[in-house]
PDB file of N, CA and C in Angstrom:
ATOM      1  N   UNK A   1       0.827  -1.186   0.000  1.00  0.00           N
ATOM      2  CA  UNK A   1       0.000   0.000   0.000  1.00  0.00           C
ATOM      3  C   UNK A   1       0.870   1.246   0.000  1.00  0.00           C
ATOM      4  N   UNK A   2       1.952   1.399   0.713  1.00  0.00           N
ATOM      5  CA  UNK A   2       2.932   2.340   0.912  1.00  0.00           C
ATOM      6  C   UNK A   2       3.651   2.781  -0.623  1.00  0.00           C
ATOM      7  N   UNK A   3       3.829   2.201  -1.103  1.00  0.00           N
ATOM      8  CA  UNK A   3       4.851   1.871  -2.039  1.00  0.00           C
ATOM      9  C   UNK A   3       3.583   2.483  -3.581  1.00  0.00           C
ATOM     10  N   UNK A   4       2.709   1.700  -3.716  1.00  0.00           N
ATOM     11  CA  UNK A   4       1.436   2.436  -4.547  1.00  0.00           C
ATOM     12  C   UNK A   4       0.828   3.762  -4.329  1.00  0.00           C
ATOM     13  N   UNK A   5       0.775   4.061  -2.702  1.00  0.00           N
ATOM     14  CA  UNK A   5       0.669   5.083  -2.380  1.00  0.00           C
ATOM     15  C   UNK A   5       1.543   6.376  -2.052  1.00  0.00           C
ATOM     16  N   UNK A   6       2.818   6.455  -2.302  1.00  0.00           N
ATOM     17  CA  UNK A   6       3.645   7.095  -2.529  1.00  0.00           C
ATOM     18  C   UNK A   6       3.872   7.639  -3.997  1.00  0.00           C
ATOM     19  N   UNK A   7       3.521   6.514  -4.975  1.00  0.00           N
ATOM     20  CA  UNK A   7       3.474   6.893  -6.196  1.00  0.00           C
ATOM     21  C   UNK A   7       2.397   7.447  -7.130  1.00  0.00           C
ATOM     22  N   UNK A   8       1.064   7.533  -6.065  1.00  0.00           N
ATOM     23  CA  UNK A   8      -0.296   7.662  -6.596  1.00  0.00           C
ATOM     24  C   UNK A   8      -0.879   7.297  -7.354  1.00  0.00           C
ATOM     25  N   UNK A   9      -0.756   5.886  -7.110  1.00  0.00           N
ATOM     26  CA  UNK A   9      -1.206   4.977  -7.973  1.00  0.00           C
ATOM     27  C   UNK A   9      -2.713   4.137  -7.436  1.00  0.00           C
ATOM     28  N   UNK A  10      -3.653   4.617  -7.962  1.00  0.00           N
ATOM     29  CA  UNK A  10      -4.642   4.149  -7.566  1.00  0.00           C
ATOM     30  C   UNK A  10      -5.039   2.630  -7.724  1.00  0.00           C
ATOM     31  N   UNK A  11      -5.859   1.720  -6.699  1.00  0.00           N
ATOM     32  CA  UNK A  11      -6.319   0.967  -6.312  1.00  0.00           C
ATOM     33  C   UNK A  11      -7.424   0.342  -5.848  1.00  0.00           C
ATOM     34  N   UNK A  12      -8.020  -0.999  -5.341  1.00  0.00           N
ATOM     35  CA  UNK A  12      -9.128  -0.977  -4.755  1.00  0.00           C
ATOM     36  C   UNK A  12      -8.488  -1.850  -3.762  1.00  0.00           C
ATOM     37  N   UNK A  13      -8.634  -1.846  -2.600  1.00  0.00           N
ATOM     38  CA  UNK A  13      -8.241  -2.693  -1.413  1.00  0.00           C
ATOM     39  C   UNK A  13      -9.562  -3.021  -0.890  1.00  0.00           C
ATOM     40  N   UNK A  14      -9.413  -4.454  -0.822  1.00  0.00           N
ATOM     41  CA  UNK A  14     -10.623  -5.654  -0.239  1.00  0.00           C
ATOM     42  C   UNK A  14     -10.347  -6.461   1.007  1.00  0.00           C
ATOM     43  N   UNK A  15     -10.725  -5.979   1.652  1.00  0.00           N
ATOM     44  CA  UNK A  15     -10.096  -6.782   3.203  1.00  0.00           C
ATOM     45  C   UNK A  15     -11.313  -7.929   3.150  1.00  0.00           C
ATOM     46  N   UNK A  16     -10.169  -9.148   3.240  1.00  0.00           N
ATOM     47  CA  UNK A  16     -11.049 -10.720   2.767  1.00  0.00           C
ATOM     48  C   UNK A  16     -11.950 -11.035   4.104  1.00  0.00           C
ATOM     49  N   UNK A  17     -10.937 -10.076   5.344  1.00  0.00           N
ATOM     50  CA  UNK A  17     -11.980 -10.667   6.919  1.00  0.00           C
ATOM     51  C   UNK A  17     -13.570 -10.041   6.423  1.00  0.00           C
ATOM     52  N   UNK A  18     -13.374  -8.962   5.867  1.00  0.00           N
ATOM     53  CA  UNK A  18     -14.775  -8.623   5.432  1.00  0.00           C
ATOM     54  C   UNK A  18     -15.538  -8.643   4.559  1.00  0.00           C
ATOM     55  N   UNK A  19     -15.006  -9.433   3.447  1.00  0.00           N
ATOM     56  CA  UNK A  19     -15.616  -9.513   2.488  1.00  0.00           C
ATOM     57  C   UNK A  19     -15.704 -11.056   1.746  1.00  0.00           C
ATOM     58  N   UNK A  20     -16.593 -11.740   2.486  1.00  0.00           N
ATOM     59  CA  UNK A  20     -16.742 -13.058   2.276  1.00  0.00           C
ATOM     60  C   UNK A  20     -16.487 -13.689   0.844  1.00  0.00           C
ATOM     61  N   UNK A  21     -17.010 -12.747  -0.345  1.00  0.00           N
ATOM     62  CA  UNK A  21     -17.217 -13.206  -1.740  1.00  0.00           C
ATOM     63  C   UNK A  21     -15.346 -13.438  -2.025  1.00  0.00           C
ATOM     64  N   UNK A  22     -14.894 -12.189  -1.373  1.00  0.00           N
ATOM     65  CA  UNK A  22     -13.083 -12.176  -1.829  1.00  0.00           C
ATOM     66  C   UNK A  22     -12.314 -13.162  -1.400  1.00  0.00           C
ATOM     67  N   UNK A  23     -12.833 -13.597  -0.429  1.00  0.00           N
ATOM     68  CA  UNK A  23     -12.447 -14.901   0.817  1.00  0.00           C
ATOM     69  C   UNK A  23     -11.815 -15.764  -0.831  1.00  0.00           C
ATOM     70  N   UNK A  24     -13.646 -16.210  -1.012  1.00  0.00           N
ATOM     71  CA  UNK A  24     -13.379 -17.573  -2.581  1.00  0.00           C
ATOM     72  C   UNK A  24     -12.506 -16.920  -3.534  1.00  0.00           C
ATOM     73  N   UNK A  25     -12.883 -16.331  -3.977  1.00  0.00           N
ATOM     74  CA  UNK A  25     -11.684 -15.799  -4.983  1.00  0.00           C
ATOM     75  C   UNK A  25     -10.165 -15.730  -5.196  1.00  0.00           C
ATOM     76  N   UNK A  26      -9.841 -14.850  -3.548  1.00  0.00           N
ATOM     77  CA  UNK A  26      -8.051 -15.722  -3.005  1.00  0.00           C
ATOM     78  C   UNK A  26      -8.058 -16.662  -3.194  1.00  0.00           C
ATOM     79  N   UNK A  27      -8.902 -17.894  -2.291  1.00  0.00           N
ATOM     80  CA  UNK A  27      -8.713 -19.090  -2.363  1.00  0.00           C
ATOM     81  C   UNK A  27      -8.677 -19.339  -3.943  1.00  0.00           C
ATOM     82  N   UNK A  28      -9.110 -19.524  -4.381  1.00  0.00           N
ATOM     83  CA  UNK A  28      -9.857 -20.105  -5.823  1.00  0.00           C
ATOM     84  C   UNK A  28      -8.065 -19.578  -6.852  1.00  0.00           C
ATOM     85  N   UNK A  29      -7.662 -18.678  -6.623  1.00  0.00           N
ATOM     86  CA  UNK A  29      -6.252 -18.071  -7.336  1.00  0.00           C
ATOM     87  C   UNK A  29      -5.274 -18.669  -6.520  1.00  0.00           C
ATOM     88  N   UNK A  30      -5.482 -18.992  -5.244  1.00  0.00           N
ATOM     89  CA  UNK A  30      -4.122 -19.769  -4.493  1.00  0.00           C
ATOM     90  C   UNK A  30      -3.928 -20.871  -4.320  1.00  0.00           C
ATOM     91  N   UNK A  31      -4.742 -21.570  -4.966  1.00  0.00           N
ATOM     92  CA  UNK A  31      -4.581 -23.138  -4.288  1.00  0.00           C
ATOM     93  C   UNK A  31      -5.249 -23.072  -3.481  1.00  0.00           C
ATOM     94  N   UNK A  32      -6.516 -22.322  -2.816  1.00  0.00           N
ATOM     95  CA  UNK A  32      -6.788 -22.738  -1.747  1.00  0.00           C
ATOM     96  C   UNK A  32      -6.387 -22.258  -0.049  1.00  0.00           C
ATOM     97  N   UNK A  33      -5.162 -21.475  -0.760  1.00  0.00           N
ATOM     98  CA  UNK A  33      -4.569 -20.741   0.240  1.00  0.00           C
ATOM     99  C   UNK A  33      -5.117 -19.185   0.543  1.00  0.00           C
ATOM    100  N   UNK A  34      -5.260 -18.874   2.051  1.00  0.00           N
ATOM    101  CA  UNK A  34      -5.821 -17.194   2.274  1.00  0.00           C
ATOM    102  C   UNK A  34      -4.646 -16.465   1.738  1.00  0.00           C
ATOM    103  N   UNK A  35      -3.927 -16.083   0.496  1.00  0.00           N
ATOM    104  CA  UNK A  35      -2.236 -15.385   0.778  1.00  0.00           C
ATOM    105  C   UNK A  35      -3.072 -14.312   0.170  1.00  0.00           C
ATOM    106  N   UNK A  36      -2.104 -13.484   1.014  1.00  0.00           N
ATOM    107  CA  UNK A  36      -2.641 -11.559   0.807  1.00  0.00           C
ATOM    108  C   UNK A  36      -1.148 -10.840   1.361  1.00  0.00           C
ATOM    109  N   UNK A  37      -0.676  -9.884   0.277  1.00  0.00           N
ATOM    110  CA  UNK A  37      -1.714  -9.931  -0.874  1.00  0.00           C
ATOM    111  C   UNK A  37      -1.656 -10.167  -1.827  1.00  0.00           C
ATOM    112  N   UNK A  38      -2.968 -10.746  -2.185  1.00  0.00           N
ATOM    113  CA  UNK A  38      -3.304 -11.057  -3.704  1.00  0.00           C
ATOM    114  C   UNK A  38      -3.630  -9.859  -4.895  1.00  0.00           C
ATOM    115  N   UNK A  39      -2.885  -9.517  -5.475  1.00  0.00           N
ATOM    116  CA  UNK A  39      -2.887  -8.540  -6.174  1.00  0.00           C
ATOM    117  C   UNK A  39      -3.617  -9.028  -7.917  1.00  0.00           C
ATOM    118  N   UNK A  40      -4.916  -8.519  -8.010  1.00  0.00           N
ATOM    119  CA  UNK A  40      -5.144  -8.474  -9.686  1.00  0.00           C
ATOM    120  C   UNK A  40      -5.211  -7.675 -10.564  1.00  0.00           C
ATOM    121  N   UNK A  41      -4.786  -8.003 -11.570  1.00  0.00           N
ATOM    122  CA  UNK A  41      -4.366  -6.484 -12.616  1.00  0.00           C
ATOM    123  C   UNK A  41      -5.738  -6.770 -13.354  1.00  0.00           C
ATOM    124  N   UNK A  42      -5.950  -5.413 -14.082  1.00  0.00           N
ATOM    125  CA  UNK A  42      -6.583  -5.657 -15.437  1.00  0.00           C
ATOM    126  C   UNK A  42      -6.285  -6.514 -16.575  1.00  0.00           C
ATOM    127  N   UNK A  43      -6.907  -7.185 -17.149  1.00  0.00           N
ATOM    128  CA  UNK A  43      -6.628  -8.477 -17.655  1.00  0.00           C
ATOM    129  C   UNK A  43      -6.138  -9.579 -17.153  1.00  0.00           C
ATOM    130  N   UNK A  44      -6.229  -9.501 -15.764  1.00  0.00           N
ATOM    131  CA  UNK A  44      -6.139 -11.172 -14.969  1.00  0.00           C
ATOM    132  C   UNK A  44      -4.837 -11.202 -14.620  1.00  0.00           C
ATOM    133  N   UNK A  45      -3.836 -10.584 -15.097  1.00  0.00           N
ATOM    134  CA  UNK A  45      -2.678 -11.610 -14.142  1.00  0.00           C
ATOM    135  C   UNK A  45      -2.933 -10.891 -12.360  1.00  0.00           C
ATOM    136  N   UNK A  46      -1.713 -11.900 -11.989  1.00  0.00           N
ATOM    137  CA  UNK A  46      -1.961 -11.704 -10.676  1.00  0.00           C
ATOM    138  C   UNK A  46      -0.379 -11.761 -10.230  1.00  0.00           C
ATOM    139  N   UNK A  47      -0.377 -10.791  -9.205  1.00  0.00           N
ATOM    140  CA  UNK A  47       0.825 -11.170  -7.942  1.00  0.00           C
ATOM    141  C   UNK A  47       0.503 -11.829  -6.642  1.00  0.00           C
ATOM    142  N   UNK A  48       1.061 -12.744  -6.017  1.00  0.00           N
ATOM    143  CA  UNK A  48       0.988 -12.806  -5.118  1.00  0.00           C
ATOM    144  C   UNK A  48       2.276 -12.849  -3.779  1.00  0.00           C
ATOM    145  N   UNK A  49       1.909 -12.072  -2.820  1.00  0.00           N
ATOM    146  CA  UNK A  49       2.441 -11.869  -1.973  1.00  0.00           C
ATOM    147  C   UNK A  49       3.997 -10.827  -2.696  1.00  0.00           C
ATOM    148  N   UNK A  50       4.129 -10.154  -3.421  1.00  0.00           N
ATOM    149  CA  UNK A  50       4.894  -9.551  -4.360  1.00  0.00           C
ATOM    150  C   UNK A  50       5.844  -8.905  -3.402  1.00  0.00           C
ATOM    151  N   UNK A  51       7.560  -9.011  -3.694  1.00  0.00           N
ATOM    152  CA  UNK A  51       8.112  -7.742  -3.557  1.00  0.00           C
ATOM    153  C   UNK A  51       7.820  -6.298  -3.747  1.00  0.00           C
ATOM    154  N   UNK A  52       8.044  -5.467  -3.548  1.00  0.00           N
ATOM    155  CA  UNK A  52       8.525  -4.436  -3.709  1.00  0.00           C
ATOM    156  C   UNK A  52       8.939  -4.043  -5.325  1.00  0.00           C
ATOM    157  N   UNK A  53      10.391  -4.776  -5.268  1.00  0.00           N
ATOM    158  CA  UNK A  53      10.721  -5.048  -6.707  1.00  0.00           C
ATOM    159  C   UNK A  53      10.097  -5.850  -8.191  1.00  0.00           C
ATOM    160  N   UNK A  54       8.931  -6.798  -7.581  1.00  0.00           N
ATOM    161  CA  UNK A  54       8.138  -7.447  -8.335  1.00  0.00           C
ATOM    162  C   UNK A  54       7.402  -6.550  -8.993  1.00  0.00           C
ATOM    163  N   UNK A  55       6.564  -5.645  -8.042  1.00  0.00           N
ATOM    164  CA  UNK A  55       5.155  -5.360  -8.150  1.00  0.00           C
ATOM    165  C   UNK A  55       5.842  -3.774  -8.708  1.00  0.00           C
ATOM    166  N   UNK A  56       7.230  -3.374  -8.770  1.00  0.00           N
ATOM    167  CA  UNK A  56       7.136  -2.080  -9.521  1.00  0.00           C
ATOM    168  C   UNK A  56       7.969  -2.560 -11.154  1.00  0.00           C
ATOM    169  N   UNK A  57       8.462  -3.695 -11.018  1.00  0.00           N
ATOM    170  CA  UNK A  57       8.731  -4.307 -12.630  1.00  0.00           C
ATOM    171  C   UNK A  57       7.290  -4.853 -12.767  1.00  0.00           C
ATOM    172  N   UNK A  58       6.239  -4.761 -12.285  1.00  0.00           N
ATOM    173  CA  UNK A  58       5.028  -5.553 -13.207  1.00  0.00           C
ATOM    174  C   UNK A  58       4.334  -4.257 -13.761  1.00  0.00           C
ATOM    175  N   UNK A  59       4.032  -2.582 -12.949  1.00  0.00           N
ATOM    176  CA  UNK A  59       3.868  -1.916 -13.180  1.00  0.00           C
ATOM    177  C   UNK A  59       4.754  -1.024 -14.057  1.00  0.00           C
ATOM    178  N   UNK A  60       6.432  -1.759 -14.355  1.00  0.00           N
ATOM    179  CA  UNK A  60       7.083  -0.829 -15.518  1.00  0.00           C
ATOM    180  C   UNK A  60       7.714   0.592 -14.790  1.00  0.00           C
ATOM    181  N   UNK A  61       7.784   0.204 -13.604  1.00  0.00           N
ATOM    182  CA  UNK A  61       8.397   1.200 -12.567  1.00  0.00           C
ATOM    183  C   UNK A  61       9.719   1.229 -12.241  1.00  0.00           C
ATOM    184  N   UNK A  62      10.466   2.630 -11.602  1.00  0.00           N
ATOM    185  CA  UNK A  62      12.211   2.077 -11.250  1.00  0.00           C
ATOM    186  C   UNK A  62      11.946   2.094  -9.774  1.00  0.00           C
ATOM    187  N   UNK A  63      12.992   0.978  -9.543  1.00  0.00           N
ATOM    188  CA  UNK A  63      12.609   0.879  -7.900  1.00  0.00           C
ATOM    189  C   UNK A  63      13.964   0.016  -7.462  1.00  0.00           C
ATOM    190  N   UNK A  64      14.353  -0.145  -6.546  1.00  0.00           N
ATOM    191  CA  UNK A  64      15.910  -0.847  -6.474  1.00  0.00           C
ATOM    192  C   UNK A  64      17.175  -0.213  -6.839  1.00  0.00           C
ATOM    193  N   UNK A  65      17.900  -0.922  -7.463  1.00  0.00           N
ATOM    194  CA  UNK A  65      18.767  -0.801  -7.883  1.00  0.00           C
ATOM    195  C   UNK A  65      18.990  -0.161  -9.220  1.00  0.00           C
ATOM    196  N   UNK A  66      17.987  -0.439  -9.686  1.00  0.00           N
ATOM    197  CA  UNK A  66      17.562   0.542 -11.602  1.00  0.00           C
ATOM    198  C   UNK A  66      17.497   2.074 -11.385  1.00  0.00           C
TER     199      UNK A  66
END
């Protein structure tokens, strides 16, 4: 959240304790597993549990060492 929100990069954040339907959906993308977070892009891919460095090379961002 820090890291998106520093860059103003907008989002929707779904907290799964409250939102039963999102519960299945993690599951259903993890194996079955609660992992958060589960990040989905437009057009379906997904991160999960992402670096730092993941989630600003998936967005085409410099971050690290670049």
């Amino acid at each position: 959240k820090k890291f998106l929100g520093e860059r103003q990069i907008q989002y929707e954040e779904v907290d799964i304790d409250l939102t039963p339907e999102a519960v299945t959906i993690v599951k259903q993308l993890n194996h079955g597993m609660r992992s958060v977070p589960t990040i989905v892009f437009p057009g379906g891919s997904i991160l999960v549990e992402p670096s730092t460095d993941q989630l600003a090379e998936k967005l085409g961002l410099p971050f690290g060492s670049n």
